[in-house]
C-alpha atoms as a PDB file:
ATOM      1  CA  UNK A   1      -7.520  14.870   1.138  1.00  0.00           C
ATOM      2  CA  UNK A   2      -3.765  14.726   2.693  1.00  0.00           C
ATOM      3  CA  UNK A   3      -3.805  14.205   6.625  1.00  0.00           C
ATOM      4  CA  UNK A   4      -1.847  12.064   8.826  1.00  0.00           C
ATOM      5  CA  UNK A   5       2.260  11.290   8.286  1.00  0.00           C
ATOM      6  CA  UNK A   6       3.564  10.200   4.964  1.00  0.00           C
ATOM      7  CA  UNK A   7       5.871   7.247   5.577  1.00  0.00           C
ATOM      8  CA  UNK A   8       5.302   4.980   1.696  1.00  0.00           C
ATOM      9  CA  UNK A   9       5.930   5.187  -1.601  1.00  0.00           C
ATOM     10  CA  UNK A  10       4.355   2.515  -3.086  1.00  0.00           C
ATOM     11  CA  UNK A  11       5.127   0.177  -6.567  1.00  0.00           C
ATOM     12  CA  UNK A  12       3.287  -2.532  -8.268  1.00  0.00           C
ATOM     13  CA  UNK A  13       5.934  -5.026  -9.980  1.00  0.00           C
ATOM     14  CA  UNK A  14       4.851  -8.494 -11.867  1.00  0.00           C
ATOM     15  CA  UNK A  15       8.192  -9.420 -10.259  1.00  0.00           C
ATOM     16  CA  UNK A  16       8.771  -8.920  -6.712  1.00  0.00           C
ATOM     17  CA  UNK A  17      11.834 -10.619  -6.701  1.00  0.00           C
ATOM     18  CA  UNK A  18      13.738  -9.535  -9.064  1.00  0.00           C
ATOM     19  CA  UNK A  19      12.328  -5.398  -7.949  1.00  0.00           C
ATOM     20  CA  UNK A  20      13.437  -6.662  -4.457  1.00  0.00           C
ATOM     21  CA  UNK A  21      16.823  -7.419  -5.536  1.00  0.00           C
ATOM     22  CA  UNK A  22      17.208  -4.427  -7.926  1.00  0.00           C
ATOM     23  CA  UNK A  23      15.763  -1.832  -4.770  1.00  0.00           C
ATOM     24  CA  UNK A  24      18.546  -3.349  -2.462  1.00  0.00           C
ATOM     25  CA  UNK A  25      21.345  -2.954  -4.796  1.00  0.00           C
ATOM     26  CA  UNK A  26      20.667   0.423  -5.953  1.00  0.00           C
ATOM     27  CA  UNK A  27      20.486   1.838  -2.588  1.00  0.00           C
ATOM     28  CA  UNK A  28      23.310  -0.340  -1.260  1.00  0.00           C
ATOM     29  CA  UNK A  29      21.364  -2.274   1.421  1.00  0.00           C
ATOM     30  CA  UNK A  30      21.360  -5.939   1.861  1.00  0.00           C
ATOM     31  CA  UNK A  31      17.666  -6.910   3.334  1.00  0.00           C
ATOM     32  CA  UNK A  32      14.017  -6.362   2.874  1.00  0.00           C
ATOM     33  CA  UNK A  33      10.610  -7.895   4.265  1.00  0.00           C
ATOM     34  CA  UNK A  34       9.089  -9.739   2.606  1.00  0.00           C
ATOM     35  CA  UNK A  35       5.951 -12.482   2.709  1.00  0.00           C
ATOM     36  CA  UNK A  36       2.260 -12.901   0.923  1.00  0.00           C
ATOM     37  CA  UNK A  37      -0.284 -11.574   2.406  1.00  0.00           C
ATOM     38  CA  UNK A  38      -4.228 -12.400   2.308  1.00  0.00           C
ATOM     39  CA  UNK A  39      -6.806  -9.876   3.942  1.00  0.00           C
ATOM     40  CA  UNK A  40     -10.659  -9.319   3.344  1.00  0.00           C
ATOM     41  CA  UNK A  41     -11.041  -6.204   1.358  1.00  0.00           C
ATOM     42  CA  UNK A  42     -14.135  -4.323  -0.194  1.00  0.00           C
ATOM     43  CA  UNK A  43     -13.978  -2.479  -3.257  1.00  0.00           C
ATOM     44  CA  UNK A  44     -16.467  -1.220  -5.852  1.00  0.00           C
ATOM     45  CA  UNK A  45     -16.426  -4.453  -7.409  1.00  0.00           C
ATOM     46  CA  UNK A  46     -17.894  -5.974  -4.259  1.00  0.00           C
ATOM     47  CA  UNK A  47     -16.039  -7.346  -0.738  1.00  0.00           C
ATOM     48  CA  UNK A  48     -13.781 -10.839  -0.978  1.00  0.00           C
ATOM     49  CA  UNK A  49     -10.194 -11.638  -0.696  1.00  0.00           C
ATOM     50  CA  UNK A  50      -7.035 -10.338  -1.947  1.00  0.00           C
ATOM     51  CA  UNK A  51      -3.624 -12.276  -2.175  1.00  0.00           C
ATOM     52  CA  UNK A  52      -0.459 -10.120  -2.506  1.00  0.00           C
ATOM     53  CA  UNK A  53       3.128 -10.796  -2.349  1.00  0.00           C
ATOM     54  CA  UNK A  54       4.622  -7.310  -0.635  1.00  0.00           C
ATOM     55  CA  UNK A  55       7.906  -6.348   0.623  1.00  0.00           C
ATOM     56  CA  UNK A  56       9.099  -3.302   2.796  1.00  0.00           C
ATOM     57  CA  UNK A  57      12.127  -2.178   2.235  1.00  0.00           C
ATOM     58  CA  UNK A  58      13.054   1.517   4.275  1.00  0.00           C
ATOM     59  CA  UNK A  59      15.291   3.654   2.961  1.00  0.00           C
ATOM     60  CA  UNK A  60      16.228   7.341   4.358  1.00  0.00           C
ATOM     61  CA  UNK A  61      13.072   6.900   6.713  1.00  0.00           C
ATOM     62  CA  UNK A  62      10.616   6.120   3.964  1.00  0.00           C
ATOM     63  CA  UNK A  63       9.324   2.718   3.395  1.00  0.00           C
ATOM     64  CA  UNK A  64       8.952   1.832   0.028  1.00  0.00           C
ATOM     65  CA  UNK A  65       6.449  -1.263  -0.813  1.00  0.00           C
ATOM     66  CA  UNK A  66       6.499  -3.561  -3.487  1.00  0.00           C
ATOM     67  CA  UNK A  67       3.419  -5.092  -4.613  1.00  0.00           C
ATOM     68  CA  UNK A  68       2.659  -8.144  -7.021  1.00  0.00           C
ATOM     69  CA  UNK A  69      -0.705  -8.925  -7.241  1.00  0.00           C
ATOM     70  CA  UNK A  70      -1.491 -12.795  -7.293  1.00  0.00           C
ATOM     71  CA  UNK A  71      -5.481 -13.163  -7.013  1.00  0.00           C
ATOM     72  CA  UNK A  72      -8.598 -12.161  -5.867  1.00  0.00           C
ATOM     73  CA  UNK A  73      -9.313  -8.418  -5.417  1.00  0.00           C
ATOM     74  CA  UNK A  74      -6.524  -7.636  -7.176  1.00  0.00           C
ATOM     75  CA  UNK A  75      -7.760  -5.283 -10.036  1.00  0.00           C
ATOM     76  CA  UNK A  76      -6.557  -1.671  -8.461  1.00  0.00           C
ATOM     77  CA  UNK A  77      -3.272  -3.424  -8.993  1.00  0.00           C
ATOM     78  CA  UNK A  78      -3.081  -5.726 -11.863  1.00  0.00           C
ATOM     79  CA  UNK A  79      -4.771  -3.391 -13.868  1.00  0.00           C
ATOM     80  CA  UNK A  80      -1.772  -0.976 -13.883  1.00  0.00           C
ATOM     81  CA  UNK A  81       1.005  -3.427 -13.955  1.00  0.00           C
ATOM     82  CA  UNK A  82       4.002  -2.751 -16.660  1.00  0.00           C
ATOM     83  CA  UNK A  83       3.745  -5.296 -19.576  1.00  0.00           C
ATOM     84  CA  UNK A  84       7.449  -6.180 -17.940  1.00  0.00           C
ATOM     85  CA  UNK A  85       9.135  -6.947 -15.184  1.00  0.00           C
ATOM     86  CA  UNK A  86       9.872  -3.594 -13.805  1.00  0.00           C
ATOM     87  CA  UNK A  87       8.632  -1.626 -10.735  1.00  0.00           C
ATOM     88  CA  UNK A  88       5.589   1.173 -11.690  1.00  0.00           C
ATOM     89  CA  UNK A  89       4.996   4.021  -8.810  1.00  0.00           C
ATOM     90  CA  UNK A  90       1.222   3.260  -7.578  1.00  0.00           C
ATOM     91  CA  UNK A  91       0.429   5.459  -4.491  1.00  0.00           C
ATOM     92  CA  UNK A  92       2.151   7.299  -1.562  1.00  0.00           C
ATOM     93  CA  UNK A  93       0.630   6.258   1.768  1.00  0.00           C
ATOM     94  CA  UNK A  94       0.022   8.331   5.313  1.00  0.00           C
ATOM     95  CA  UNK A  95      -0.336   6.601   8.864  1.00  0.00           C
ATOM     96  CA  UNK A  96      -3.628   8.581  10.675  1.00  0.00           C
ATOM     97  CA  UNK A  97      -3.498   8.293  14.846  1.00  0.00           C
ATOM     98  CA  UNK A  98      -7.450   7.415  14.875  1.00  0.00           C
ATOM     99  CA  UNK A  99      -9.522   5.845  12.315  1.00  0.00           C
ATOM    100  CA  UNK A 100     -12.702   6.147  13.780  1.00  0.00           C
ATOM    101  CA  UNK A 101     -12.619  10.132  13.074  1.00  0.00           C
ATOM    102  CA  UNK A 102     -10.437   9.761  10.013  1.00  0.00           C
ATOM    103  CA  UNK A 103     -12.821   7.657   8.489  1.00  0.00           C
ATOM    104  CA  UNK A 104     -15.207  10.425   9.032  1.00  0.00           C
ATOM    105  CA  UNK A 105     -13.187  12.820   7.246  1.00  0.00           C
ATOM    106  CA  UNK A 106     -13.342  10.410   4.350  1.00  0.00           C
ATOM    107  CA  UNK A 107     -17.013  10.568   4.165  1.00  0.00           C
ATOM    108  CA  UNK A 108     -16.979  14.035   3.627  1.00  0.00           C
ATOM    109  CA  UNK A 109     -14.488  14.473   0.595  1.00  0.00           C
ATOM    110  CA  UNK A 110     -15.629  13.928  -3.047  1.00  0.00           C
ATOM    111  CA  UNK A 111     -12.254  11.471  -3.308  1.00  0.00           C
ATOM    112  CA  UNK A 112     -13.262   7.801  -4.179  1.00  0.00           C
ATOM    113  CA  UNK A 113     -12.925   4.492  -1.883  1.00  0.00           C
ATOM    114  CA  UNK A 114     -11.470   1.620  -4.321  1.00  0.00           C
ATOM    115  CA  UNK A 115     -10.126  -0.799  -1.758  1.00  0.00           C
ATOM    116  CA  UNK A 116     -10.933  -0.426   1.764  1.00  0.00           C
ATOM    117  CA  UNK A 117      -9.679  -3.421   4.426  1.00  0.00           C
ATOM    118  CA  UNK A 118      -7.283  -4.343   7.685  1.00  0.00           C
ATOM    119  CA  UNK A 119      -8.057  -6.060  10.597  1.00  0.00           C
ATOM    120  CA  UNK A 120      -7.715  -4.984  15.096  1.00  0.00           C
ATOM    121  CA  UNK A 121      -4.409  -4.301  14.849  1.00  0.00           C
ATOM    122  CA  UNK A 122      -4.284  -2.079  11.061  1.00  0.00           C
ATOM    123  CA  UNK A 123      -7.178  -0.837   9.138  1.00  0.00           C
ATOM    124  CA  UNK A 124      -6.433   0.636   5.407  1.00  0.00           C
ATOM    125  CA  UNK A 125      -8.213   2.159   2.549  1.00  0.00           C
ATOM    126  CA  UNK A 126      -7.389   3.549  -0.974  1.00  0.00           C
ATOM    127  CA  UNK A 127      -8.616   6.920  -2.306  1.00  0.00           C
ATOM    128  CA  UNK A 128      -8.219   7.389  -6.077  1.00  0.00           C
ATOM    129  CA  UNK A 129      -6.859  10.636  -6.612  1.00  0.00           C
ATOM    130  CA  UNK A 130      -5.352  10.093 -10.284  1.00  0.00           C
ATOM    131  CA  UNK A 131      -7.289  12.542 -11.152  1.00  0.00           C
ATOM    132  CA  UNK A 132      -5.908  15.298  -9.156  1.00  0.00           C
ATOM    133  CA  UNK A 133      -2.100  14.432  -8.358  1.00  0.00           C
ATOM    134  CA  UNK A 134      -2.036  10.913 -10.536  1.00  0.00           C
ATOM    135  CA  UNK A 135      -1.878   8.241  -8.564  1.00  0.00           C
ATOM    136  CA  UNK A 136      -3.908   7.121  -5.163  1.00  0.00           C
ATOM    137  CA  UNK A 137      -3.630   7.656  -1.593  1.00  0.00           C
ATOM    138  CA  UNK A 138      -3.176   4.822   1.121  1.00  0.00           C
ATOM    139  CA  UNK A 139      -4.217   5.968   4.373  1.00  0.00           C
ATOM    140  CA  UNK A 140      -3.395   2.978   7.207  1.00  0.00           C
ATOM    141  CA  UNK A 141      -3.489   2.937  11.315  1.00  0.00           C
ATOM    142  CA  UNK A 142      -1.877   0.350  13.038  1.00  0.00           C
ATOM    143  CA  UNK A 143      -1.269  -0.650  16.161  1.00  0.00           C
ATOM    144  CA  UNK A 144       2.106   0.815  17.916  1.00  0.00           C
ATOM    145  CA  UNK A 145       3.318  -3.157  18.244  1.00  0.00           C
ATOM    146  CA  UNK A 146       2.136  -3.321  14.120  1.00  0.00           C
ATOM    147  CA  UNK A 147       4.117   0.248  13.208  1.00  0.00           C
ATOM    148  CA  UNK A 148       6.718  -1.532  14.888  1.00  0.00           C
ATOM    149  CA  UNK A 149       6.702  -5.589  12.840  1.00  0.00           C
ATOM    150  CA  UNK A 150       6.712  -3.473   9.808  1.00  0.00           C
ATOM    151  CA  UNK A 151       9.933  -1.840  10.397  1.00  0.00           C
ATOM    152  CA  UNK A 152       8.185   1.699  11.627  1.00  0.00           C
ATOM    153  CA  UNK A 153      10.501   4.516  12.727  1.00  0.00           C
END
């Protein structure tokens, strides 16, 4: 299922950091966002809370994210992290103008929802489509004053 805009590229890191630092350098910028997040999520495992530490960094018009997973929830990520400190491509995310009729769409593709959360102002969920082009799919909506905190262009 591929709708709405791509905007993300996505990595998991054990070392946010340190990818943070080595993402700047290598594409000659001098800044990111960065901060830990908590959120409610539900997964197949069950719904509770996930703790992440996440930067944005846009480059070229595409935001790339950096994950580390720190607790909770945390499995769709810490169960794919690099034995090291280095960054590992996880998914590619698209922004959707509506979720109420996205998440409609959703219930009518054989694609899996592993981690689904968000809150009034964004609303996210994970499809797992390793299967087909190896690695998941982050779909998100936000607000226009969200799209616009995260760095949105």
């Amino acid at each position: 299922m591929f709708v709405g805009k791509h905007f993300q590229n996505a990595y998991i890191t054990r070392d946010i950091e340190k990818a943070v630092t080595d993402l700047c350098a290598q594409a000659g910028i001098d800044k990111g966002m960065w901060f830990e997040a908590d959120v409610e999520v539900t997964t197949p495992k069950g719904r509770g809370p996930l703790k992440n530490k996440l930067a944005f960094i846009w480059i070229n018009g595409i935001q790339y994210e950096l994950i580390e997973p720190v607790s909770g929830l945390c499995d769709v990520y810490s169960d794919e992290l690099p034995d090291d400190d280095t960054m590992r491509f996880h998914h590619i995310c698209m922004r959707v103008d509506e979720w109420g009729s996205f998440r409609e769409q959703v219930e009518n593709q054989p694609l899996p929802v592993i981690l689904e959360g968000g809150d009034e102002n964004l609303r996210f969920l994970y499809l797992d489509a390793r299967d087909t082009v190896g690695h998941y799919l982050e779909y998100v909506w936000m607000t226009p004053e969200r799209w616009q905190q995260v760095g949105g262009q």
